[in-house]
C-alpha atoms as a PDB file:
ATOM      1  CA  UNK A   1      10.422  15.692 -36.613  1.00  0.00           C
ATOM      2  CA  UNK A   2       9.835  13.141 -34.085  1.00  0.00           C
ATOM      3  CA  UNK A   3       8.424  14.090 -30.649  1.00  0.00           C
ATOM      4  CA  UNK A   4       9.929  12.616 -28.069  1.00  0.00           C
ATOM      5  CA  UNK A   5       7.617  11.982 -24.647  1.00  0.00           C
ATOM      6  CA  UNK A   6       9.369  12.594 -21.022  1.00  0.00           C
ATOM      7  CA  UNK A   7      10.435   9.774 -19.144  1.00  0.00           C
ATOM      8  CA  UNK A   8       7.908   8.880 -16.115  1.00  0.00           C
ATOM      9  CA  UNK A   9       8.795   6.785 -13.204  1.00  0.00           C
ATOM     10  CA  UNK A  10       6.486   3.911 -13.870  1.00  0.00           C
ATOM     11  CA  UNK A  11       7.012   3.362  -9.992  1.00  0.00           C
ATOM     12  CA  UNK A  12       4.930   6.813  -9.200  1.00  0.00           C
ATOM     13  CA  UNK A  13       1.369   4.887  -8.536  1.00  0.00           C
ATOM     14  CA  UNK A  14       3.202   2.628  -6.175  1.00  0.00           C
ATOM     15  CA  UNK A  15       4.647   5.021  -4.302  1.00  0.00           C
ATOM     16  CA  UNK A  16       1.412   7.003  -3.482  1.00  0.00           C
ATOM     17  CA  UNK A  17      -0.702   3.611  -3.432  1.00  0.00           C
ATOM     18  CA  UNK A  18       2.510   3.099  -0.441  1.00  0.00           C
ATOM     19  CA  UNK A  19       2.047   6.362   1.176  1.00  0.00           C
ATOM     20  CA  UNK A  20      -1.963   5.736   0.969  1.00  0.00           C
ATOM     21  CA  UNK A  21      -1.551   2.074   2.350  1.00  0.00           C
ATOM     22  CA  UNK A  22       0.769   3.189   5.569  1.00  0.00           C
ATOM     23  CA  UNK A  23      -1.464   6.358   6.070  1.00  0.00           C
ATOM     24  CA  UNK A  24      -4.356   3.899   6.403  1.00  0.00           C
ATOM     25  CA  UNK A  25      -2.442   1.220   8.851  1.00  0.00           C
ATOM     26  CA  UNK A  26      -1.356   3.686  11.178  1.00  0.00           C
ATOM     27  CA  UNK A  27      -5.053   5.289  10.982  1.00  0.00           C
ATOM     28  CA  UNK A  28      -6.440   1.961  11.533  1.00  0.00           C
ATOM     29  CA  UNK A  29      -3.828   0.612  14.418  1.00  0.00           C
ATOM     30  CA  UNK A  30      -4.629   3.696  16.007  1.00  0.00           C
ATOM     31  CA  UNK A  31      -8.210   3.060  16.091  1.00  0.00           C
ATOM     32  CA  UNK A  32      -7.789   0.003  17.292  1.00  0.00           C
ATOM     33  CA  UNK A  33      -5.238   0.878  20.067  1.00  0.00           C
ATOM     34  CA  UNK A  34      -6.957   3.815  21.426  1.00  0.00           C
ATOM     35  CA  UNK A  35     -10.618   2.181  21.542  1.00  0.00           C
ATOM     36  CA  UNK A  36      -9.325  -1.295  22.862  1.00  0.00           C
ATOM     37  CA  UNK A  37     -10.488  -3.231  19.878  1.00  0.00           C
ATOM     38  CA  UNK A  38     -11.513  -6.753  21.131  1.00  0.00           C
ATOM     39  CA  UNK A  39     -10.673  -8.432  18.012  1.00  0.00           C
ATOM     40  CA  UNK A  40      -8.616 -11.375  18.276  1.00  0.00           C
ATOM     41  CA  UNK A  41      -4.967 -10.886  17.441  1.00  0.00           C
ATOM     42  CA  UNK A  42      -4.457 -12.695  14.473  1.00  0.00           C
ATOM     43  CA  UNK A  43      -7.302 -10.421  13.027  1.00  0.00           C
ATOM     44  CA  UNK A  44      -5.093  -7.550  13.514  1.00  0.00           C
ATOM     45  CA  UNK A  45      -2.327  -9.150  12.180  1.00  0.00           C
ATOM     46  CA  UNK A  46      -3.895 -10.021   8.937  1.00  0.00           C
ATOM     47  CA  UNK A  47      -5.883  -6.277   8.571  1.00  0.00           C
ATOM     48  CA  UNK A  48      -2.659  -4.075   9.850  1.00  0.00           C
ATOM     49  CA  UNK A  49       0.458  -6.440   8.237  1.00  0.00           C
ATOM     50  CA  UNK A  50      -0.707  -9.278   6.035  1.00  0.00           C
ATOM     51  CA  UNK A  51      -3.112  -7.790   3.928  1.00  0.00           C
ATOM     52  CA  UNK A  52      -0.829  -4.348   3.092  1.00  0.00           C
ATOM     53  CA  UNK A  53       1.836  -6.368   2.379  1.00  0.00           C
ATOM     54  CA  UNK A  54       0.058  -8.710  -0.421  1.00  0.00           C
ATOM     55  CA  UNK A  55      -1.909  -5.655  -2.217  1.00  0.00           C
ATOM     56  CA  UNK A  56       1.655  -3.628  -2.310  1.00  0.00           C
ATOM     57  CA  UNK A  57       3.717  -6.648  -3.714  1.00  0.00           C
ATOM     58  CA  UNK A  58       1.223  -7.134  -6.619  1.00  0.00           C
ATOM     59  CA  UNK A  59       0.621  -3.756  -7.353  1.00  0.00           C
ATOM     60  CA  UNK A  60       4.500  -3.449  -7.561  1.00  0.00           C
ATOM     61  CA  UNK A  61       4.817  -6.540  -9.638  1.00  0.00           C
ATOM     62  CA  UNK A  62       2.363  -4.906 -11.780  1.00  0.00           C
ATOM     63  CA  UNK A  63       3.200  -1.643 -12.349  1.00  0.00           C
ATOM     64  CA  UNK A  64       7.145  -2.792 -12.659  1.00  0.00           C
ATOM     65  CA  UNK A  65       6.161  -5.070 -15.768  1.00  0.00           C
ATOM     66  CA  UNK A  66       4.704  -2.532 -17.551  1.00  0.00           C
ATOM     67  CA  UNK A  67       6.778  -1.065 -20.827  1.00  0.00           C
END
């Protein structure tokens, strides 16, 4: 008798590594905001938006080519 395994959502990491990642940006912009960060803007930019965006997309692309 074969055992079959339940289905898992091979999406799951992603979506906590997603609720992690925006958890963290909002911590972090609100650092930033409430201390009046003099780091230049593009700094920002890259930390809050650029950086977030790149780890997500690969861990995505990763987890969605898995079998």
């Amino acid at each position: 008798m074969a055992e079959t395994t339940p289905k898992r959502n091979r999406l799951t990491p992603w979506f906590i590594g997603l609720a992690i990642v925006l958890a963290a940006v909002i911590f972090i912009g609100y650092r930033w905001t409430a201390t009046e960060c003099p780091a230049p803007t593009f700094i920002e930019f890259g930390v809050l938006v650029i950086l977030p965006v790149i780890y997500l997309v690969l861990m995505y692309l990763t987890l969605s080519s898995q079998r």
